[in-house]
C-alpha atoms as a PDB file:
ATOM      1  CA  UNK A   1       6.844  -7.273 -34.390  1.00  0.00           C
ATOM      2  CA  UNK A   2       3.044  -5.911 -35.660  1.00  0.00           C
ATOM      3  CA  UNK A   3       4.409  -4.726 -38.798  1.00  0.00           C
ATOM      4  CA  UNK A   4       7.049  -7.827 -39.497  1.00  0.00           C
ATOM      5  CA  UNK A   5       3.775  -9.814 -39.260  1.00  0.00           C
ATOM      6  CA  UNK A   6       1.301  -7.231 -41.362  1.00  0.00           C
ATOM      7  CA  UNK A   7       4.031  -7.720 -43.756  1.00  0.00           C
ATOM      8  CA  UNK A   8       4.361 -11.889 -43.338  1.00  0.00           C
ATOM      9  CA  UNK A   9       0.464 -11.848 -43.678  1.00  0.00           C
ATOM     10  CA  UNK A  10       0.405 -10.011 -46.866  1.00  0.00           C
ATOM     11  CA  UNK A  11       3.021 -12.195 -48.456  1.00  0.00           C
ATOM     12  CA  UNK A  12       1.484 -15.365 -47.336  1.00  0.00           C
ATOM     13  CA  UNK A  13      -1.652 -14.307 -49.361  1.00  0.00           C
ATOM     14  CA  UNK A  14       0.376 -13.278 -52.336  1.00  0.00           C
ATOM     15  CA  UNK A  15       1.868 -16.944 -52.760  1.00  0.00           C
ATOM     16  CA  UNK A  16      -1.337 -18.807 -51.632  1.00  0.00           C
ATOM     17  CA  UNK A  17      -3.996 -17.394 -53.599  1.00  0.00           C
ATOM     18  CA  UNK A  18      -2.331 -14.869 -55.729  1.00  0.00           C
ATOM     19  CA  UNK A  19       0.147 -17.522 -56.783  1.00  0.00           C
ATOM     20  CA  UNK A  20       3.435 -15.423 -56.333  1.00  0.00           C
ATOM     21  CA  UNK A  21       6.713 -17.764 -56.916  1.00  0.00           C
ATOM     22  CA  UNK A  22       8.031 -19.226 -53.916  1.00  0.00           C
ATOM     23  CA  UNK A  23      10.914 -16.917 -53.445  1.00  0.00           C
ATOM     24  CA  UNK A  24       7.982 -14.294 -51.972  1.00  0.00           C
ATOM     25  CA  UNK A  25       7.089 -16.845 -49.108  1.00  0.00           C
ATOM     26  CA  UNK A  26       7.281 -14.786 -45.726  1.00  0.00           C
ATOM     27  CA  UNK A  27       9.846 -15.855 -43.104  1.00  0.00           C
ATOM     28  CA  UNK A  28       8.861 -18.787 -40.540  1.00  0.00           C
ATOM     29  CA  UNK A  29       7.996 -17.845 -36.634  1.00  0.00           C
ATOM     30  CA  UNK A  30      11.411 -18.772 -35.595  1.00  0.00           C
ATOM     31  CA  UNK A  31      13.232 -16.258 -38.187  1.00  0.00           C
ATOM     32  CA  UNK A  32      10.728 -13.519 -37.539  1.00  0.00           C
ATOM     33  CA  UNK A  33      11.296 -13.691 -33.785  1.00  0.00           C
ATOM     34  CA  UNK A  34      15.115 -13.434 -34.649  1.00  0.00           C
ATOM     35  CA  UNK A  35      14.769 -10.425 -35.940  1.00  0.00           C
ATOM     36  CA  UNK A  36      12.402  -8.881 -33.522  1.00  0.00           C
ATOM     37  CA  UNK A  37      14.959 -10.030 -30.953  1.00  0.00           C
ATOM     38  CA  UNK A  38      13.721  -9.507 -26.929  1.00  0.00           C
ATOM     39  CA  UNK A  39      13.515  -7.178 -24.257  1.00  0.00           C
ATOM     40  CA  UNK A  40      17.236  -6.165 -22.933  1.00  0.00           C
ATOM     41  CA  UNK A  41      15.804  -7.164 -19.165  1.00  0.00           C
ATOM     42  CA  UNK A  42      14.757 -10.768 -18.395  1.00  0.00           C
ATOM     43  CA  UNK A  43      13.562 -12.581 -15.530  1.00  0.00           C
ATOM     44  CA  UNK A  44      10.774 -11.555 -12.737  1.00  0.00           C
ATOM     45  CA  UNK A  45       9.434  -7.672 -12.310  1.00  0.00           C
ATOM     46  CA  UNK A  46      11.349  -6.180  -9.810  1.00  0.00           C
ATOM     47  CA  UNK A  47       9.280  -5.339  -6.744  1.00  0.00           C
ATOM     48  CA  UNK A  48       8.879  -1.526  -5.635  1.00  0.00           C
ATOM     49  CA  UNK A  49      10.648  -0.602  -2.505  1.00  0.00           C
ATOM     50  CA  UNK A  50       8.326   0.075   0.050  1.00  0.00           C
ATOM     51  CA  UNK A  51       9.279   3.874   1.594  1.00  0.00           C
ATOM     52  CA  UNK A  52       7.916   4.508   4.583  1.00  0.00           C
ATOM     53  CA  UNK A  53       6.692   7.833   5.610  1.00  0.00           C
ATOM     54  CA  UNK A  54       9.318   8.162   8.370  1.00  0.00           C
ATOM     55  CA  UNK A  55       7.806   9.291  12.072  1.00  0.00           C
ATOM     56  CA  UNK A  56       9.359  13.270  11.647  1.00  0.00           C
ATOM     57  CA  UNK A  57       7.549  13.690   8.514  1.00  0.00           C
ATOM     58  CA  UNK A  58       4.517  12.342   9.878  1.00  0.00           C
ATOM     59  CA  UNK A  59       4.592  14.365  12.520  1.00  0.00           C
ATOM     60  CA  UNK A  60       5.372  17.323  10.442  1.00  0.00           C
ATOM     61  CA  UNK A  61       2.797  16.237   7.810  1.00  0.00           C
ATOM     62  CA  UNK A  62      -0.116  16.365  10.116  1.00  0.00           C
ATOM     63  CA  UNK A  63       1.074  19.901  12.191  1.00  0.00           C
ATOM     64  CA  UNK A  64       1.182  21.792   8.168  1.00  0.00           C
ATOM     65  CA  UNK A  65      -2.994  20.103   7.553  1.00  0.00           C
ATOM     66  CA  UNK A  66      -3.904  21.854  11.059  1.00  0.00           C
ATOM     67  CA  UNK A  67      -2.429  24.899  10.610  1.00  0.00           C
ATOM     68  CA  UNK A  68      -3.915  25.001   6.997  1.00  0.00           C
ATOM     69  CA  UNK A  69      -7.719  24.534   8.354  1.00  0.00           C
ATOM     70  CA  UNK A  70      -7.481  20.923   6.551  1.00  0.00           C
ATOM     71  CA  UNK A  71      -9.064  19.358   9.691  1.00  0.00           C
ATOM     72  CA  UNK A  72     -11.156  16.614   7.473  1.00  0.00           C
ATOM     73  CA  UNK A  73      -7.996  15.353   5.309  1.00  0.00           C
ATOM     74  CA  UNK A  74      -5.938  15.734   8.399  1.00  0.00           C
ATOM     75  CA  UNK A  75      -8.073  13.049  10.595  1.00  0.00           C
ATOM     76  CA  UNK A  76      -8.087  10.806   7.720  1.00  0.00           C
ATOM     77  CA  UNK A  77      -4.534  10.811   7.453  1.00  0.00           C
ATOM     78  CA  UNK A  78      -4.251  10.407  11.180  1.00  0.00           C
ATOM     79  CA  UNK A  79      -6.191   7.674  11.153  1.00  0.00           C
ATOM     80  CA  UNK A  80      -4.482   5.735   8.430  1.00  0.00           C
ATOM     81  CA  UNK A  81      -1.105   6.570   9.981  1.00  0.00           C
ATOM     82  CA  UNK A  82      -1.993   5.897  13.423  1.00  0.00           C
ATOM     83  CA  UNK A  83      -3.231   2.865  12.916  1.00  0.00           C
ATOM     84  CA  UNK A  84      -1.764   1.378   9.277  1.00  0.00           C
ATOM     85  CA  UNK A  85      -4.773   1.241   7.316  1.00  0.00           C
ATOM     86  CA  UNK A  86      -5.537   0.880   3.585  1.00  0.00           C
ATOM     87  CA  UNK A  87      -6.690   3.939   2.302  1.00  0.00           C
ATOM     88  CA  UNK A  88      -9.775   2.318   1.141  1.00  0.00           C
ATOM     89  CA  UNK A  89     -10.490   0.806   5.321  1.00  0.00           C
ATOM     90  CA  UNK A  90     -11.357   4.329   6.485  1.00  0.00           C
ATOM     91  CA  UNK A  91     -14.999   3.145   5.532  1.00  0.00           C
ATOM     92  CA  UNK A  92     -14.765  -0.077   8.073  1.00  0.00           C
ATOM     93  CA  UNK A  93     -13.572   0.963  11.127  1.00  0.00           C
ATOM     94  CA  UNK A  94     -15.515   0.670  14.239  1.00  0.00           C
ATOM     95  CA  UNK A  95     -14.624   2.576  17.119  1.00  0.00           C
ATOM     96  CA  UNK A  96     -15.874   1.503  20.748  1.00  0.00           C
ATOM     97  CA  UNK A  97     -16.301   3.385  23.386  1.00  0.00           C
ATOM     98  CA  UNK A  98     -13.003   2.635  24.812  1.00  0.00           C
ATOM     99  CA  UNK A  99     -11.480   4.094  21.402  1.00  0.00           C
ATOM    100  CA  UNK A 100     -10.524   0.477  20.660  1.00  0.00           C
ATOM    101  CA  UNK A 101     -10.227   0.474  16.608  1.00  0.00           C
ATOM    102  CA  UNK A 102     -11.717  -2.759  14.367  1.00  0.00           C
ATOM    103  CA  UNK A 103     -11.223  -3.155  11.078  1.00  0.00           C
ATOM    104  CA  UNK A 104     -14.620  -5.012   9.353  1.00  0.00           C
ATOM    105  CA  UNK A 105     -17.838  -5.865   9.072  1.00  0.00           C
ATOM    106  CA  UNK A 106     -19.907  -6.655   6.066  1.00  0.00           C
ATOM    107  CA  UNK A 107     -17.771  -4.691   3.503  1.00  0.00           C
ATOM    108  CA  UNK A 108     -14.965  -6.049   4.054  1.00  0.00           C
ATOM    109  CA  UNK A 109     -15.027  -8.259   1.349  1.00  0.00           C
ATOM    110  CA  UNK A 110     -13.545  -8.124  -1.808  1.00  0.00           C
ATOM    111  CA  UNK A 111     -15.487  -9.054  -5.030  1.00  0.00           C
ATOM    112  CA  UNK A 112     -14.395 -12.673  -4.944  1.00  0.00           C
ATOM    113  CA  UNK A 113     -15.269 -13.629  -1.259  1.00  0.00           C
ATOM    114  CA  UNK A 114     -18.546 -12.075  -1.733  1.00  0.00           C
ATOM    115  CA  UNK A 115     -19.242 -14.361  -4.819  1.00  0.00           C
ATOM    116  CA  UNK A 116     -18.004 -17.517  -2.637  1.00  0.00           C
ATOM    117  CA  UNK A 117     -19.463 -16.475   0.438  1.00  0.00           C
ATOM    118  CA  UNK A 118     -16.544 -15.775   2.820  1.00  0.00           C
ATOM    119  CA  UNK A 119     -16.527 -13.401   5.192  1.00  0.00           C
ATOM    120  CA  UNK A 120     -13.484 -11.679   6.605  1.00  0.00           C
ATOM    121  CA  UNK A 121     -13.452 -11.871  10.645  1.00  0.00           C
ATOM    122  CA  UNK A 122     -12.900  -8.507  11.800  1.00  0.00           C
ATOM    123  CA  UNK A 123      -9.646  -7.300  13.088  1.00  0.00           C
ATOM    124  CA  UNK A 124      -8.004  -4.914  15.731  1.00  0.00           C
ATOM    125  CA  UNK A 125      -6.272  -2.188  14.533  1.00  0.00           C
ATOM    126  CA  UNK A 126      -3.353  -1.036  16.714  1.00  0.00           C
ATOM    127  CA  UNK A 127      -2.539   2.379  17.209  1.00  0.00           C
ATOM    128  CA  UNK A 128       0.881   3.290  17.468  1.00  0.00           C
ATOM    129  CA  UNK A 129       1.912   6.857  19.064  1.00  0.00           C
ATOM    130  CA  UNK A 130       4.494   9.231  17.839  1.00  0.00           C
ATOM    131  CA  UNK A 131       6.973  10.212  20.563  1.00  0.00           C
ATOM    132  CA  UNK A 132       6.153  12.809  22.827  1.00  0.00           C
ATOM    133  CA  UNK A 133       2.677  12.138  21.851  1.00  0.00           C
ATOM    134  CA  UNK A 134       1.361   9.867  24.230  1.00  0.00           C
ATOM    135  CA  UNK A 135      -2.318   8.814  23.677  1.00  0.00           C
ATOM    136  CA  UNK A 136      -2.652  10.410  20.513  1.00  0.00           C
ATOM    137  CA  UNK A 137      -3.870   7.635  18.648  1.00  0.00           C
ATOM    138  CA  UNK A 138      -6.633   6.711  20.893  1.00  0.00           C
ATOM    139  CA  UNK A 139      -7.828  10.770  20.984  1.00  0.00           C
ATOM    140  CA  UNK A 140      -8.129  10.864  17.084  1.00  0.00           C
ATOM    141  CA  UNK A 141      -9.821   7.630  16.820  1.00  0.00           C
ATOM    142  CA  UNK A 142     -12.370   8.939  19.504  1.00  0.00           C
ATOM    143  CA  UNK A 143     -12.412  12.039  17.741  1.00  0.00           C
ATOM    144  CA  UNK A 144     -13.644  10.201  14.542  1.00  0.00           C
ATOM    145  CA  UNK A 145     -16.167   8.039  16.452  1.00  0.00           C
ATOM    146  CA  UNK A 146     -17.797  10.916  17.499  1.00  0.00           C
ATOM    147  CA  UNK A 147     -18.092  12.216  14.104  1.00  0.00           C
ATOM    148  CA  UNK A 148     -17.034  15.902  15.123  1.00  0.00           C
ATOM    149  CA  UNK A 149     -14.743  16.416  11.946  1.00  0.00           C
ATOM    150  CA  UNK A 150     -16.130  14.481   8.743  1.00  0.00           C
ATOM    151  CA  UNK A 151     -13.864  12.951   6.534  1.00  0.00           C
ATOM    152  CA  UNK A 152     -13.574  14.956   2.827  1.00  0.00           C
ATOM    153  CA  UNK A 153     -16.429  15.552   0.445  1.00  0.00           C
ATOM    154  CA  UNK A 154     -15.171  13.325  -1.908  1.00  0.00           C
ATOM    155  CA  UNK A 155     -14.018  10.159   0.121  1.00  0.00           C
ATOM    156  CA  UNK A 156     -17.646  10.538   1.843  1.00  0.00           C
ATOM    157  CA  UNK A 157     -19.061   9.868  -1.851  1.00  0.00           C
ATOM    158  CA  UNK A 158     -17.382   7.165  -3.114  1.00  0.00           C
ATOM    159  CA  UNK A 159     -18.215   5.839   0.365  1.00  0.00           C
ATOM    160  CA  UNK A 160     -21.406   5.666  -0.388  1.00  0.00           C
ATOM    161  CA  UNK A 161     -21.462   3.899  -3.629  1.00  0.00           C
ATOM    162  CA  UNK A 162     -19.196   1.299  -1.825  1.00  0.00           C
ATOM    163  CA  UNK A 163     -22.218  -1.245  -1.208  1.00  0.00           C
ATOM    164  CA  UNK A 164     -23.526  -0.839  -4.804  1.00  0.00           C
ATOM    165  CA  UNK A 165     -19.732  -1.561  -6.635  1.00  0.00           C
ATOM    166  CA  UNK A 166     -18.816  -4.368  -3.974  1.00  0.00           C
ATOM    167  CA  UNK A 167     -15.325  -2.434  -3.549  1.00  0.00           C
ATOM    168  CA  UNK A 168     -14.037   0.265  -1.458  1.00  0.00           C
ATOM    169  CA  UNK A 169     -11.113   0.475  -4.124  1.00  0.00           C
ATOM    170  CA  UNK A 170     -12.475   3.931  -5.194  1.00  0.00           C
ATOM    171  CA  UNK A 171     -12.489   4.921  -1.862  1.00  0.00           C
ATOM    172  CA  UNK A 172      -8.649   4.971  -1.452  1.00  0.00           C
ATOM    173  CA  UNK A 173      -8.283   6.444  -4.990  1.00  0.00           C
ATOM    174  CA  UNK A 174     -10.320   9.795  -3.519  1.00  0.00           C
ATOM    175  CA  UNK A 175      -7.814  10.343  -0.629  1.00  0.00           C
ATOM    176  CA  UNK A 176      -4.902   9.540  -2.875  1.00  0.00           C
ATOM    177  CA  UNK A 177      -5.746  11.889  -5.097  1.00  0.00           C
ATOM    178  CA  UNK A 178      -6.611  14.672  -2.512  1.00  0.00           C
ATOM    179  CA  UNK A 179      -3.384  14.247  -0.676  1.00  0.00           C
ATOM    180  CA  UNK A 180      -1.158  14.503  -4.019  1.00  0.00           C
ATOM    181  CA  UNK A 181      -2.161  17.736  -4.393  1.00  0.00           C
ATOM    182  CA  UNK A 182      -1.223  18.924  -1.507  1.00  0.00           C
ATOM    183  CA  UNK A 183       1.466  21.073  -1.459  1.00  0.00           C
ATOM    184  CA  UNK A 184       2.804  19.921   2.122  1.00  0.00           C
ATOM    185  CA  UNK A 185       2.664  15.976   1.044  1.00  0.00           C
ATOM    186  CA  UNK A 186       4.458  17.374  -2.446  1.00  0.00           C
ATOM    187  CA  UNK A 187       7.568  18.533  -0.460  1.00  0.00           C
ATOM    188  CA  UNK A 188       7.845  15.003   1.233  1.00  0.00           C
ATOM    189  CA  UNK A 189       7.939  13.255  -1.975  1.00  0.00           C
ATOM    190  CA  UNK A 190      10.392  15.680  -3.088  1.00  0.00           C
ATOM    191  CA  UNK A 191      12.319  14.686  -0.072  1.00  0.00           C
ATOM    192  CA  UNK A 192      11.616  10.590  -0.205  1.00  0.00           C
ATOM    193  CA  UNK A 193      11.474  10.230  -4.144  1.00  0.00           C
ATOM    194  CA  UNK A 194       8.724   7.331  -4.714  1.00  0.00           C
ATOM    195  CA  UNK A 195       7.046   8.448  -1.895  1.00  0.00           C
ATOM    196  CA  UNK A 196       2.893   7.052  -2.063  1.00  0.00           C
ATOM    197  CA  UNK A 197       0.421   7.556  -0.088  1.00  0.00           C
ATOM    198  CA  UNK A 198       0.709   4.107   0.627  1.00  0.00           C
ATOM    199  CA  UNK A 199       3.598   5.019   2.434  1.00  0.00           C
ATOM    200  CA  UNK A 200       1.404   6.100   6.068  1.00  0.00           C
ATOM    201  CA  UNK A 201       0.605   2.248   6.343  1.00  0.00           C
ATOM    202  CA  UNK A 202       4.645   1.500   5.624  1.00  0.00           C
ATOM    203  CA  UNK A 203       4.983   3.877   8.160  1.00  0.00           C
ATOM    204  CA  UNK A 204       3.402   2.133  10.658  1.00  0.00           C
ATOM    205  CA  UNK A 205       5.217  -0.976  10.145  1.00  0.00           C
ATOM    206  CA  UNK A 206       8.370   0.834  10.303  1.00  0.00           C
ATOM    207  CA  UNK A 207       7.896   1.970  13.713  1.00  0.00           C
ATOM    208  CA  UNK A 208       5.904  -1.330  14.852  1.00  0.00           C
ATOM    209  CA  UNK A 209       9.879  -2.931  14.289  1.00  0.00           C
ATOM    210  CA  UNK A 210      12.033   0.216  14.692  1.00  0.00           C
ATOM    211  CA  UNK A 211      10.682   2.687  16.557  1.00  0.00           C
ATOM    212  CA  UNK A 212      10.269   1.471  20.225  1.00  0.00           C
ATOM    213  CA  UNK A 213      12.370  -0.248  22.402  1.00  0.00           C
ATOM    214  CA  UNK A 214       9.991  -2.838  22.045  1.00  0.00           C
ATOM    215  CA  UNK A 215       9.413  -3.277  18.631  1.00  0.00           C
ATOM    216  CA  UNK A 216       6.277  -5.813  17.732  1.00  0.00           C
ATOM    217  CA  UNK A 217       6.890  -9.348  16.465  1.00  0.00           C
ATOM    218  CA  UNK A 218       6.540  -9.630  13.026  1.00  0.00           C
ATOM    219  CA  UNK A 219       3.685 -12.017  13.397  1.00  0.00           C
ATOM    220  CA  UNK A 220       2.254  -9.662  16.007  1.00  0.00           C
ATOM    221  CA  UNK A 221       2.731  -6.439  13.477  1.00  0.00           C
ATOM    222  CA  UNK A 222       1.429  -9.038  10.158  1.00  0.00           C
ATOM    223  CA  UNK A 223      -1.944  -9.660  12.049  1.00  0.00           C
ATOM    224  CA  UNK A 224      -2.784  -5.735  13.012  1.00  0.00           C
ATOM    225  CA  UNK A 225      -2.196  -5.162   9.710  1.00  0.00           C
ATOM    226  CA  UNK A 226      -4.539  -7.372   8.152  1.00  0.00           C
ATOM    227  CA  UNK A 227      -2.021  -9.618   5.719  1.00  0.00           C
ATOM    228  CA  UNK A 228      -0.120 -13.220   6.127  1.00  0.00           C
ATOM    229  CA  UNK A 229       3.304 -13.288   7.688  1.00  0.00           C
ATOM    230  CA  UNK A 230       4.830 -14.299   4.377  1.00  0.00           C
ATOM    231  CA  UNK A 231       3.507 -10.874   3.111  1.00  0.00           C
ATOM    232  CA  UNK A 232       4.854  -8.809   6.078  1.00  0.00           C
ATOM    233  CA  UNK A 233       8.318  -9.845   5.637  1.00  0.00           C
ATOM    234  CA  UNK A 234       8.610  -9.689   1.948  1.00  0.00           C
ATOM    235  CA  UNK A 235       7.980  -6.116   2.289  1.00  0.00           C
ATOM    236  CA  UNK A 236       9.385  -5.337   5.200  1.00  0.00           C
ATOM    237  CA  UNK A 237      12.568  -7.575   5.886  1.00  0.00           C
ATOM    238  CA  UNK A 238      14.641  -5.551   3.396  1.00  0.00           C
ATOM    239  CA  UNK A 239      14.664  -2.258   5.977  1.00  0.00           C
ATOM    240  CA  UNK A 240      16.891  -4.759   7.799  1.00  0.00           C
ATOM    241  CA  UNK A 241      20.430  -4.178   7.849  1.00  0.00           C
ATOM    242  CA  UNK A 242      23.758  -5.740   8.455  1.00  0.00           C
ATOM    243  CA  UNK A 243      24.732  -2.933  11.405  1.00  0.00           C
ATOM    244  CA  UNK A 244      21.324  -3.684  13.282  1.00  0.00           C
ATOM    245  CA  UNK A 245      21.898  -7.895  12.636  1.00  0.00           C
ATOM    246  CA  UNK A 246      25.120  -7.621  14.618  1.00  0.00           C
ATOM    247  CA  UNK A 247      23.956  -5.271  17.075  1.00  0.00           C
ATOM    248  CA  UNK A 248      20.877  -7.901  17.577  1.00  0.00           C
ATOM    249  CA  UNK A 249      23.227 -11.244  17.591  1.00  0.00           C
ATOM    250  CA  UNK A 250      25.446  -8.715  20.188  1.00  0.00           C
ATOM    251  CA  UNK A 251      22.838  -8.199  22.261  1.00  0.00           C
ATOM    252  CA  UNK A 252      21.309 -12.123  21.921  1.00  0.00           C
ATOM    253  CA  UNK A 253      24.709 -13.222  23.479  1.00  0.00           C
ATOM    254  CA  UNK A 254      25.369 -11.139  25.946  1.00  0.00           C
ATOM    255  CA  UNK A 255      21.574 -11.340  27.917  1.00  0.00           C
ATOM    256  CA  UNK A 256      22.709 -15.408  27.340  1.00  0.00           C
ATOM    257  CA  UNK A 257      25.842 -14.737  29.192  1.00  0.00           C
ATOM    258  CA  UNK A 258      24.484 -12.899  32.170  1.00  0.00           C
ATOM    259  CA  UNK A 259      21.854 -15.102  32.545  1.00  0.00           C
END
């Protein structure tokens, strides 16, 4: 298409000022775009599938950082697992006493609320346990509020240039890139092609609606993690599946009948 108009360009000049017969006038916009033609795929960008980092490989995930002395990158991931965080939240979480976890403050703003002035209200984070794990989440957020284990070198500075850039976007980048290179996380993604890091927050969802015998509410699960309902289930409706609808409409009728 560049060099079709290069070409139409140079022609153009040739017959305006160079006075070139007729014949050498370029092709019009329509007939150019003809032969150009368009891409073989059409319509809207297909959205990624969101892969969660299933509750095994969690599990796994976090036993591998211990037992490799990664105690900083392993509370991080903990924490963003535990609790379905964006990477870049690890730097607005507020821990009480009772190892209750909020998401907020000041910096939780993005670039265009602080130019208009909103503020975010802060949010609870839930923690959701692995099985056989009871309590878990509560210990490693305590463990973080009481600032035995750090969080890694480099997370720790971009967190501190988070007030002067207005973001915490760079924050998220550091732990991304420190998990992809580990070997561990590696073998996952070799396991769940398309894997992210993003994935420890999907993972949350996925057992906030599949996990338990008491699986959240969607609207529930959409306000721990910090988006609108319509956002929750256009991610996460699609892990539903026609077995578990007629188990559920099974089940629906049958508590209706013994009623």
């Amino acid at each position: 298409k560049r060099q079709l108009q290069d070409v139409s360009a140079f022609l153009l000049y040739c017959c305006d000022d160079l006075g070139f017969p007729a014949r050498w006038m370029p092709l019009s916009t329509a007939k150019r775009q003809e032969l150009v033609g368009s891409p073989p795929t059409t319509g809207q960008k297909k959205e990624k599938r969101t892969i969660p980092l299933m509750p095994e490989d969690f599990e796994w995930l976090l036993q591998r950082m211990l037992e490799d002395g990664k105690e900083q990158l392993w509370l991080m991931t903990a924490l963003l697992g535990f609790f379905g965080l964006r990477e870049g939240e690890i730097c607005l979480l507020d821990v009480d006493e009772n190892g209750d976890v909020y998401v907020g403050g000041e910096l939780k703003r993005d670039v265009r609320a602080l130019q208009s002035g909103a503020e975010k209200e802060e949010r609870l984070a839930l923690g959701l346990d692995l099985k056989g794990q009871p309590g878990e989440a509560r210990r490693v957020a305590q463990l973080f509020r009481s600032g035995r284990i750090g969080l890694p070198r480099p997370v720790k500075n971009q967190i501190d240039k988070v007030a002067e850039r207005n973001s915490y976007r760079e924050v998220g980048a550091a732990y991304a890139q420190i998990l992809q290179r580990y070997k561990p996380w590696q073998e996952l993604v070799k396991r769940n092609p398309g894997l992210r890091p993003y994935g420890l927050r999907h993972g949350w969802a996925w057992r906030a609606h599949k996990y338990s015998s008491r699986p959240l509410h969607y609207s529930q699960a959409a306000a721990f993690m910090g988006h609108s309902v319509e956002t929750h289930l256009k991610y996460y409706s699609s892990w539903v599946n026609r077995k578990e609808l007629e188990e559920a409409g099974k089940k629906y009728n049958e508590a209706l009948q013994s009623a």
